[in-house]
PDB file of N, CA and C in Angstrom:
ATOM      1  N   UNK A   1     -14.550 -26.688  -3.559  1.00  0.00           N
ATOM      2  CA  UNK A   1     -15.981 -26.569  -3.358  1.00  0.00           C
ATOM      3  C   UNK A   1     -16.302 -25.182  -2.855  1.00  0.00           C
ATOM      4  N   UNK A   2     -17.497 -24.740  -3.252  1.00  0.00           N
ATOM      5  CA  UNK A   2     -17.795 -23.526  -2.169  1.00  0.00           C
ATOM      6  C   UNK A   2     -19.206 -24.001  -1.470  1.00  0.00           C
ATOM      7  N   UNK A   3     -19.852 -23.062  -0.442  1.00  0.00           N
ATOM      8  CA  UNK A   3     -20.857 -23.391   0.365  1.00  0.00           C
ATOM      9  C   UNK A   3     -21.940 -22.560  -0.435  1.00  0.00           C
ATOM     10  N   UNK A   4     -23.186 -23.140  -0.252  1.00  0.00           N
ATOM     11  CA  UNK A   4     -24.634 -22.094  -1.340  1.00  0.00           C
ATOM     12  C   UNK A   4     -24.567 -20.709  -0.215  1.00  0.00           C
ATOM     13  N   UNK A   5     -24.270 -20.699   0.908  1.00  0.00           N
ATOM     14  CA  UNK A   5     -24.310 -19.220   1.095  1.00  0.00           C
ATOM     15  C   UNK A   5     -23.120 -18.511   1.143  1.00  0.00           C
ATOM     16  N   UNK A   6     -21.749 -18.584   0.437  1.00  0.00           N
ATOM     17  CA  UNK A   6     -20.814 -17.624   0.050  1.00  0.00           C
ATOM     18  C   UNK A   6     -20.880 -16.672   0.240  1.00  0.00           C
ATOM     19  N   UNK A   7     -20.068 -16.044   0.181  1.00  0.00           N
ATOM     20  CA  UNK A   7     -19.746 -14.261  -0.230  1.00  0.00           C
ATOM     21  C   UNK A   7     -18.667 -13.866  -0.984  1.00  0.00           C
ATOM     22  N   UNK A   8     -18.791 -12.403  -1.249  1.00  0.00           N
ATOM     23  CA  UNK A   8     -17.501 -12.543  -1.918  1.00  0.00           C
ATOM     24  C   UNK A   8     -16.146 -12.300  -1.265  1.00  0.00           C
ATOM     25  N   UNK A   9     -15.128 -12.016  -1.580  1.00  0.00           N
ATOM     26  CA  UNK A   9     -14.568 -12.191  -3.228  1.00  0.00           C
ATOM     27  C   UNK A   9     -14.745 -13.661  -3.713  1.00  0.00           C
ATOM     28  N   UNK A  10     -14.959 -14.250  -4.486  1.00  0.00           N
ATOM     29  CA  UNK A  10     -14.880 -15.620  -5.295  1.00  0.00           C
ATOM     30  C   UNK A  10     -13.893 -16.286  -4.755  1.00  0.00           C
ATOM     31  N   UNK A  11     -14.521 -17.357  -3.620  1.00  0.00           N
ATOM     32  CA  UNK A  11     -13.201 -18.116  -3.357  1.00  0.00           C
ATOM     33  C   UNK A  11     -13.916 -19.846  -2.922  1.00  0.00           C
ATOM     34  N   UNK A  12     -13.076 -20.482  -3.166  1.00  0.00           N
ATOM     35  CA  UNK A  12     -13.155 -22.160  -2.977  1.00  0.00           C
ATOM     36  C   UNK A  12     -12.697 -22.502  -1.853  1.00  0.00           C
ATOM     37  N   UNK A  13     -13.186 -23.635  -1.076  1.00  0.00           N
ATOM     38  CA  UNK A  13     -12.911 -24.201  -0.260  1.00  0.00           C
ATOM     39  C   UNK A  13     -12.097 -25.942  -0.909  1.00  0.00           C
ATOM     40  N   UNK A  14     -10.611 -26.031  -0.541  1.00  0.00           N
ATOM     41  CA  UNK A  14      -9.969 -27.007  -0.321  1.00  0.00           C
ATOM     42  C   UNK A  14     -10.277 -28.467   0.697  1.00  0.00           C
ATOM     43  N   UNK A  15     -11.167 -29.427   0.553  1.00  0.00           N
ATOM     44  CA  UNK A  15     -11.319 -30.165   1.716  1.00  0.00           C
ATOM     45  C   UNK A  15     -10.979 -31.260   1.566  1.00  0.00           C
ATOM     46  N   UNK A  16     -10.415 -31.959   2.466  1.00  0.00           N
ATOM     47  CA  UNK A  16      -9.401 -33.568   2.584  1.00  0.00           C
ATOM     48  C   UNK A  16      -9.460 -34.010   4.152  1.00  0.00           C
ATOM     49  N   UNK A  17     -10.097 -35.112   4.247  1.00  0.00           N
ATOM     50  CA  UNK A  17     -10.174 -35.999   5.600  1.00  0.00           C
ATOM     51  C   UNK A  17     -10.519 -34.742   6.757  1.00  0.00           C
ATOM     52  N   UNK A  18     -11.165 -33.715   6.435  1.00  0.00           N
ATOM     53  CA  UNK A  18     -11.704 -32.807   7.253  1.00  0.00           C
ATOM     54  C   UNK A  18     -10.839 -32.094   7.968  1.00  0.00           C
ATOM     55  N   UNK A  19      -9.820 -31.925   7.244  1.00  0.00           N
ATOM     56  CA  UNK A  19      -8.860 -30.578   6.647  1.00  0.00           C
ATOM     57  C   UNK A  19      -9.548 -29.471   5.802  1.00  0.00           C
ATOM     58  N   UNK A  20      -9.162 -28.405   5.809  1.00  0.00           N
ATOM     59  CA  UNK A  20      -9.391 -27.372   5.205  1.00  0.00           C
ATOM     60  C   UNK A  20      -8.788 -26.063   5.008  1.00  0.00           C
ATOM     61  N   UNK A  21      -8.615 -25.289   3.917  1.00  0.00           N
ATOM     62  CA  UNK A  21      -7.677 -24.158   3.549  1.00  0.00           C
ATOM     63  C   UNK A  21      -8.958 -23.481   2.071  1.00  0.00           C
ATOM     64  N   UNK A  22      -8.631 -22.453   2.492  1.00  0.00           N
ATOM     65  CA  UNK A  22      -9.327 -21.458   1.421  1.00  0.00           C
ATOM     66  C   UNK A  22      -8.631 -20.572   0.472  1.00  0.00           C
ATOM     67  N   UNK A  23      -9.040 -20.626  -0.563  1.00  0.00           N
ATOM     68  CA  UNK A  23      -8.427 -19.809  -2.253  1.00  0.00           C
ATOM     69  C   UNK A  23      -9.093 -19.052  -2.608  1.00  0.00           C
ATOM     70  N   UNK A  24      -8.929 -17.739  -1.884  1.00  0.00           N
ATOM     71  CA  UNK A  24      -9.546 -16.388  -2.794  1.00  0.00           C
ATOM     72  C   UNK A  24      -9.103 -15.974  -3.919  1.00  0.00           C
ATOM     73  N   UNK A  25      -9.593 -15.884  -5.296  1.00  0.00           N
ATOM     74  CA  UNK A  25      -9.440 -15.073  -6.193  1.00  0.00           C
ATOM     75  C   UNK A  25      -9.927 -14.073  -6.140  1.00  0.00           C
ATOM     76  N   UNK A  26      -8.894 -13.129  -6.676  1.00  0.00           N
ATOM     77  CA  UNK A  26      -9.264 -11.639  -6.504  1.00  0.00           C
ATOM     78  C   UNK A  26      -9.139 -11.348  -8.656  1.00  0.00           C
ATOM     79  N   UNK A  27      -9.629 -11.007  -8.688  1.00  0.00           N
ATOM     80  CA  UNK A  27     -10.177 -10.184 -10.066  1.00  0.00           C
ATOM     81  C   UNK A  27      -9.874  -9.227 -10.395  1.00  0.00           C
ATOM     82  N   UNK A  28      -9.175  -8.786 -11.549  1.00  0.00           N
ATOM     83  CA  UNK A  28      -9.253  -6.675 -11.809  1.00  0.00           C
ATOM     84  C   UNK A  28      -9.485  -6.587 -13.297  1.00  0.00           C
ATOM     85  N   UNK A  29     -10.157  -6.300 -13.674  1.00  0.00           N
ATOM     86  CA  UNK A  29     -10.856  -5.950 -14.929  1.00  0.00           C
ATOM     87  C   UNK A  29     -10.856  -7.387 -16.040  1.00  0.00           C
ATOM     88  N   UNK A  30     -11.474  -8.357 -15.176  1.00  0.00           N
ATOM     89  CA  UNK A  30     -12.410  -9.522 -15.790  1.00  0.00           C
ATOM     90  C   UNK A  30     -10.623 -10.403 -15.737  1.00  0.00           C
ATOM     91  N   UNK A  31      -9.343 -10.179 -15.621  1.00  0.00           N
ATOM     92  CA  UNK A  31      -8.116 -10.736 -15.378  1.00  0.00           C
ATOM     93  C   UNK A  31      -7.976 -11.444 -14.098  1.00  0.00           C
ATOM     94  N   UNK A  32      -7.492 -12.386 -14.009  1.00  0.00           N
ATOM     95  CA  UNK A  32      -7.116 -13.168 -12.505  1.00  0.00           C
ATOM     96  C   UNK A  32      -6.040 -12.392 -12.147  1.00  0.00           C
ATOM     97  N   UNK A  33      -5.939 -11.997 -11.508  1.00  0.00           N
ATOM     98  CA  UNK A  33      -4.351 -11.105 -10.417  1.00  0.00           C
ATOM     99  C   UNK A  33      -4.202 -11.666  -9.609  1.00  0.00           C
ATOM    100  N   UNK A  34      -4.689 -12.293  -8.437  1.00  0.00           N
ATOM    101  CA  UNK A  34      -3.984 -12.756  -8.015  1.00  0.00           C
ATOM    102  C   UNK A  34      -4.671 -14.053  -7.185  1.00  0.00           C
ATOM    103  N   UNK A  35      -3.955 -14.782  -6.452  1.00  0.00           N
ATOM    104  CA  UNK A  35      -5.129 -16.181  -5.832  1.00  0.00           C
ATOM    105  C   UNK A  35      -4.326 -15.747  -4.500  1.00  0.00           C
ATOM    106  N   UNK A  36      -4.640 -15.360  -3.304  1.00  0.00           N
ATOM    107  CA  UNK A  36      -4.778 -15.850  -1.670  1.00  0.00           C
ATOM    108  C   UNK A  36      -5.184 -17.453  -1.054  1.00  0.00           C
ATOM    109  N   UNK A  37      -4.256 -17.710  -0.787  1.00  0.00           N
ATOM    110  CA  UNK A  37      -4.634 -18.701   0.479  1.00  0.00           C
ATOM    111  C   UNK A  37      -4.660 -18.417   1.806  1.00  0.00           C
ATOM    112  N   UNK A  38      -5.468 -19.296   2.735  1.00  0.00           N
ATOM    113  CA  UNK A  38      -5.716 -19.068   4.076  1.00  0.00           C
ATOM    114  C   UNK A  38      -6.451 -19.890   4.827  1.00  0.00           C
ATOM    115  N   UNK A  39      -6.187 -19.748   5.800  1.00  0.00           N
ATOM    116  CA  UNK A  39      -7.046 -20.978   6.386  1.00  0.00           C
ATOM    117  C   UNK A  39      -8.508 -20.763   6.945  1.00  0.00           C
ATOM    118  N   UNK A  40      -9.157 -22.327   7.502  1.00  0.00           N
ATOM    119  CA  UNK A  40     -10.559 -21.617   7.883  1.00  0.00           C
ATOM    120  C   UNK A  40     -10.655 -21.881   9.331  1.00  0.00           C
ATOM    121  N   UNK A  41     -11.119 -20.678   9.510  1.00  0.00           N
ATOM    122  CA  UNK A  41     -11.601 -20.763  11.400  1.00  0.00           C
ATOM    123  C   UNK A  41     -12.108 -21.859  11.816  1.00  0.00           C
ATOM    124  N   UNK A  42     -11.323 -22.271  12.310  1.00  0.00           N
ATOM    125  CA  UNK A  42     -12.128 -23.648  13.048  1.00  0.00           C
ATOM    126  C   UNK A  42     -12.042 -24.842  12.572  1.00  0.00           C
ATOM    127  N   UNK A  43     -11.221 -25.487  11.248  1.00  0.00           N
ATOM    128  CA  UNK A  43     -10.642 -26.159  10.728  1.00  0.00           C
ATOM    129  C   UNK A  43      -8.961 -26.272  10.773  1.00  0.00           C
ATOM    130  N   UNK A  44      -8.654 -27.752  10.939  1.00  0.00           N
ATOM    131  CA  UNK A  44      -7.157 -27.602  10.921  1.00  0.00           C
ATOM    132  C   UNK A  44      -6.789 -27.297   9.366  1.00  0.00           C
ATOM    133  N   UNK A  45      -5.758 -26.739   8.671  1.00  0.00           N
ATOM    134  CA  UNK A  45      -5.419 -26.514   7.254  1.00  0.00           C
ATOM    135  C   UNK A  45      -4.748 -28.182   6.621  1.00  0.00           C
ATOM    136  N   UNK A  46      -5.263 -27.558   5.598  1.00  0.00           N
ATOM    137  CA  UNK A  46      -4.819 -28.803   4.661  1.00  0.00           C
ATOM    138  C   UNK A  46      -2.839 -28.880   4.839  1.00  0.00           C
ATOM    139  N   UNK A  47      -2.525 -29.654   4.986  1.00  0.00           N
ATOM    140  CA  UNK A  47      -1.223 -30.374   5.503  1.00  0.00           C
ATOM    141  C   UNK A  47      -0.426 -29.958   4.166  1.00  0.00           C
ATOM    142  N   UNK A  48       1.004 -29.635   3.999  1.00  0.00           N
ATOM    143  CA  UNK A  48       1.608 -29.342   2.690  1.00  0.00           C
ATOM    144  C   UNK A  48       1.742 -29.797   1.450  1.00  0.00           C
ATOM    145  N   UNK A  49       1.505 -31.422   1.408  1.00  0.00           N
ATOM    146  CA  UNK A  49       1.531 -31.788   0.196  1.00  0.00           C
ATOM    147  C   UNK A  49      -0.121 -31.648  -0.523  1.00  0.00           C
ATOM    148  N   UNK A  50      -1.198 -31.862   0.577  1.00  0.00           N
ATOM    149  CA  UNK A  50      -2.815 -31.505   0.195  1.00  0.00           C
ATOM    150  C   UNK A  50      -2.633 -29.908  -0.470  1.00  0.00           C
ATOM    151  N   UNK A  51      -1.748 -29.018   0.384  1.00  0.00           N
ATOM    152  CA  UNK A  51      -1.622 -27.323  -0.522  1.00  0.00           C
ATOM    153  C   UNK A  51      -1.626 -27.452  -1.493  1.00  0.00           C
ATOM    154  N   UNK A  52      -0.208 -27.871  -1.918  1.00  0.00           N
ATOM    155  CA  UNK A  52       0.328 -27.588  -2.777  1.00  0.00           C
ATOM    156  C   UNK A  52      -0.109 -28.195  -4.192  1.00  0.00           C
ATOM    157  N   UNK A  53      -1.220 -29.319  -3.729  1.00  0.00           N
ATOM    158  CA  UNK A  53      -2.190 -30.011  -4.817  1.00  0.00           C
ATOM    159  C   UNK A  53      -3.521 -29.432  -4.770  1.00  0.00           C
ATOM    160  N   UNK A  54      -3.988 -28.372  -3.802  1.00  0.00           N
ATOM    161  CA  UNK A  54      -5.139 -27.274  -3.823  1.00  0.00           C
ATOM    162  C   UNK A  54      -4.713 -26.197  -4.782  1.00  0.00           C
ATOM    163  N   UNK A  55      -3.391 -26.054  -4.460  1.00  0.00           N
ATOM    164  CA  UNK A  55      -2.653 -24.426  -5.269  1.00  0.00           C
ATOM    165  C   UNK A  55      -3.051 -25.036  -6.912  1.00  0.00           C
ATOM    166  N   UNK A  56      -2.358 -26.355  -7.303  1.00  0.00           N
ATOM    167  CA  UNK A  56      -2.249 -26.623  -8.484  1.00  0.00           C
ATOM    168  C   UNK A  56      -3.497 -27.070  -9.348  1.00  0.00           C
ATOM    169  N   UNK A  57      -4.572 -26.937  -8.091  1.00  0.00           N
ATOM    170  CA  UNK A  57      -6.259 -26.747  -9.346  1.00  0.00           C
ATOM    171  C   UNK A  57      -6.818 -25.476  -8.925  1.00  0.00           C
ATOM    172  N   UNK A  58      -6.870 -24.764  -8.122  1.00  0.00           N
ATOM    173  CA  UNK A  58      -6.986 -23.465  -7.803  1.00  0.00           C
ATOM    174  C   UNK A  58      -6.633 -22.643  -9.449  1.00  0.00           C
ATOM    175  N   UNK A  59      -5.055 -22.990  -9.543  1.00  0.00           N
ATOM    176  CA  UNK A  59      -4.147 -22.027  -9.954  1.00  0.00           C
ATOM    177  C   UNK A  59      -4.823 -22.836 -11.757  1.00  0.00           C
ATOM    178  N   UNK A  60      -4.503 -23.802 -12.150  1.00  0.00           N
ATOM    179  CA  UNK A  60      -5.509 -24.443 -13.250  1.00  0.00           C
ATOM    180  C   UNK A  60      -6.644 -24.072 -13.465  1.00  0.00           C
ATOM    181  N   UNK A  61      -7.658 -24.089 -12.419  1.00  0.00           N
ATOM    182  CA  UNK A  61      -8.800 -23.981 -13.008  1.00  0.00           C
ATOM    183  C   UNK A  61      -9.530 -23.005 -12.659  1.00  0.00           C
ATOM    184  N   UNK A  62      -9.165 -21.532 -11.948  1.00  0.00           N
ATOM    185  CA  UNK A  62      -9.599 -20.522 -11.921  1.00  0.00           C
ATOM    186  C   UNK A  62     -10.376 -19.730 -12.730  1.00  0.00           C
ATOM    187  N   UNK A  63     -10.331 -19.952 -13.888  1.00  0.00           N
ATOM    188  CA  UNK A  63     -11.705 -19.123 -14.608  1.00  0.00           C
ATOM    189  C   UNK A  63     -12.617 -20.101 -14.834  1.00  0.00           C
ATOM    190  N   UNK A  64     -12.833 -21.223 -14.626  1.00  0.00           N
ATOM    191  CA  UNK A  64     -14.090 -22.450 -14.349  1.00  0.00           C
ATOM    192  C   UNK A  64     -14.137 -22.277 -12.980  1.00  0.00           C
ATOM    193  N   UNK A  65     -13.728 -21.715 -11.930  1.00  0.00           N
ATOM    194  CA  UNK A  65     -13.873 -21.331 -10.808  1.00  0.00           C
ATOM    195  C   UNK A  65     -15.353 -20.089 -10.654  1.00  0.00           C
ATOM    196  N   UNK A  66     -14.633 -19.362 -11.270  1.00  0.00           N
ATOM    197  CA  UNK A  66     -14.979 -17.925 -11.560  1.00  0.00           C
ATOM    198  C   UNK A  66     -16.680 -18.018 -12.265  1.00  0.00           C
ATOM    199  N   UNK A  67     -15.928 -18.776 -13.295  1.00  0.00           N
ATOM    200  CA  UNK A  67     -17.570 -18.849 -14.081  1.00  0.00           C
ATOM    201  C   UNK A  67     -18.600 -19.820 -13.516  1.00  0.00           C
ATOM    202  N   UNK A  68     -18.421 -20.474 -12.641  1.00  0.00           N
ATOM    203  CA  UNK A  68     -19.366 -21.583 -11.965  1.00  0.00           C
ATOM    204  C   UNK A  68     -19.851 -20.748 -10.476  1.00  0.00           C
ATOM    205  N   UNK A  69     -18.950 -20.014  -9.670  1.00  0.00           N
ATOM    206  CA  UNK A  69     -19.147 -18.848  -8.910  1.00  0.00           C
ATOM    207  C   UNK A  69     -20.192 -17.840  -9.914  1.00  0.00           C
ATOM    208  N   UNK A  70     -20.180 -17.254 -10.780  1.00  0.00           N
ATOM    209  CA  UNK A  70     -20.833 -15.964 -11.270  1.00  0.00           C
ATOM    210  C   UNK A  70     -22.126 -17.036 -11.533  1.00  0.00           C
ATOM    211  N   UNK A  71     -22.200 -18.597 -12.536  1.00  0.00           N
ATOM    212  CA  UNK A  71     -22.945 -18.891 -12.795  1.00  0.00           C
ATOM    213  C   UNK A  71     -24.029 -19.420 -11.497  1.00  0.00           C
ATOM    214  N   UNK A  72     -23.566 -19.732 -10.601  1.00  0.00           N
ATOM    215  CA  UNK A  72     -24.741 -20.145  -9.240  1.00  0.00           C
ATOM    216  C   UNK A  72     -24.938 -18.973  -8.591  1.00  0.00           C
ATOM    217  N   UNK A  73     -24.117 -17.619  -7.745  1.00  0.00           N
ATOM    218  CA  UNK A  73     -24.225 -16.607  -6.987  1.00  0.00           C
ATOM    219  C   UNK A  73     -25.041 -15.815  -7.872  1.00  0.00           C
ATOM    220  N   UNK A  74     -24.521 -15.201  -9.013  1.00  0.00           N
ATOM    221  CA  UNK A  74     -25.195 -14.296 -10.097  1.00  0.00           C
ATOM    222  C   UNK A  74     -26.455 -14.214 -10.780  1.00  0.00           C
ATOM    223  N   UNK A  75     -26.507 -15.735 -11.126  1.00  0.00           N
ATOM    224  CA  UNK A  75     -27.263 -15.836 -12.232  1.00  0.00           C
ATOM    225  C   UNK A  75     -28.232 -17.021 -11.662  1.00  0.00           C
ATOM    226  N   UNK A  76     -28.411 -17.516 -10.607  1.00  0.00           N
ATOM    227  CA  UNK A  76     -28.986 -18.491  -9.902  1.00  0.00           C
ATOM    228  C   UNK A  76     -29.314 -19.710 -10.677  1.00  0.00           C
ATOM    229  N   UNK A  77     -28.097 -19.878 -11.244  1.00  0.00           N
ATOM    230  CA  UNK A  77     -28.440 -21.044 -12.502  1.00  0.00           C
ATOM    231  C   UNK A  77     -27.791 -22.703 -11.770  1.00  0.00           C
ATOM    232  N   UNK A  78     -28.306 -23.898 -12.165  1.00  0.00           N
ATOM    233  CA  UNK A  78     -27.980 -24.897 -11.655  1.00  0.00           C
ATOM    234  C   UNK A  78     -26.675 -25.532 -12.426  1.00  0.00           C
ATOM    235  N   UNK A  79     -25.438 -25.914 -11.670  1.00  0.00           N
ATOM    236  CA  UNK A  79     -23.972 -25.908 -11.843  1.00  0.00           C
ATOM    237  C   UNK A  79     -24.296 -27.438 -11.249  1.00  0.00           C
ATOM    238  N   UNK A  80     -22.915 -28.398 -11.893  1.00  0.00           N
ATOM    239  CA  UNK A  80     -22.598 -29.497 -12.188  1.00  0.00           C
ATOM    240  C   UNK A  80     -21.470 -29.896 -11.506  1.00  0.00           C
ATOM    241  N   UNK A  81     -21.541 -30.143  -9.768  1.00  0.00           N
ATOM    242  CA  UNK A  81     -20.499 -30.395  -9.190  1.00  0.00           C
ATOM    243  C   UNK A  81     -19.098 -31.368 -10.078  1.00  0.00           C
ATOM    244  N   UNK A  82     -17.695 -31.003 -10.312  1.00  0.00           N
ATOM    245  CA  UNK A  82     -17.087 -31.934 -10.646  1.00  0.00           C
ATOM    246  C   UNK A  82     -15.830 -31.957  -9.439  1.00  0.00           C
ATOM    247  N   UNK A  83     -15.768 -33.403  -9.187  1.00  0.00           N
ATOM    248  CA  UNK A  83     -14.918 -34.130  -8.134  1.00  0.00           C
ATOM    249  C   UNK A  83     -13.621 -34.469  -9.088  1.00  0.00           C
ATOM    250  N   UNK A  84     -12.549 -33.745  -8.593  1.00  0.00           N
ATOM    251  CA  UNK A  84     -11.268 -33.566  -8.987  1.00  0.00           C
ATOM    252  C   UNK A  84     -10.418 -34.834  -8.369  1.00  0.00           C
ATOM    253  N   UNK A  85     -10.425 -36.498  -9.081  1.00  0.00           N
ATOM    254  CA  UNK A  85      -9.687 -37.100  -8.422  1.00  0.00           C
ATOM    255  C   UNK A  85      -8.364 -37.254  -8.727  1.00  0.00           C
ATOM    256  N   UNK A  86      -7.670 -37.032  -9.523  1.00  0.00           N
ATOM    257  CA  UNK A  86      -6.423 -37.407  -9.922  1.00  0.00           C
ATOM    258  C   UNK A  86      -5.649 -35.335 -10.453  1.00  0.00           C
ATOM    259  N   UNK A  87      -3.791 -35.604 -10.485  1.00  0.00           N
ATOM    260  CA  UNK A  87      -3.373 -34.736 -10.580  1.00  0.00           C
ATOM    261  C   UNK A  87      -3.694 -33.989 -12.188  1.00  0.00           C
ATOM    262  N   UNK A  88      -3.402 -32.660 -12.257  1.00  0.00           N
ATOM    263  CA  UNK A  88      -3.767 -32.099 -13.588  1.00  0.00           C
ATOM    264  C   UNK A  88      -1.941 -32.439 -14.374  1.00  0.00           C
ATOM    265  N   UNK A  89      -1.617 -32.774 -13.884  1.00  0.00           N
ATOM    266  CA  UNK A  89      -0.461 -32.181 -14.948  1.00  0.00           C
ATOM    267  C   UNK A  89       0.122 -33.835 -15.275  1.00  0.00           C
TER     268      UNK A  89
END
């Protein structure tokens, strides 16, 4: 998820039973390079097996990341929350 007042760089918020960990994508000439994780001030982090199932839609679905980020921040257009319940692979 991200929050309506963001900033950049383009990054998602991970949340589970009010846990939390954050996924910056960083960008270099319209290419994904690289994804950061980290945690959020004032939240305990998502526990290792919640990561490592944040890393694996982070790391999946990063340019529907990207384009739903450019499409609400950018372009102030109305985006279609989707709730990720089950694994991608």
């Amino acid at each position: 998820m991200f929050y309506a007042n963001e900033h950049e760089p383009v990054h998602v918020h991970g949340k589970i039973q009010g846990r939390e960990s954050r996924a910056d994508i960083i960008v270099l000439n319209g290419v994904v390079s690289e994804i950061r994780y980290s945690t959020v001030t004032g939240r305990a982090p998502l526990d290792i097996n919640e990561m490592r199932y944040f890393e694996e839609i982070v790391s999946a679905r990063s340019d529907d990341i990207i384009t739903k980020w450019i499409d609400f921040f950018v372009l102030h257009k109305s985006i279609t929350p989707e709730r990720i319940t089950r694994r991608l692979k």
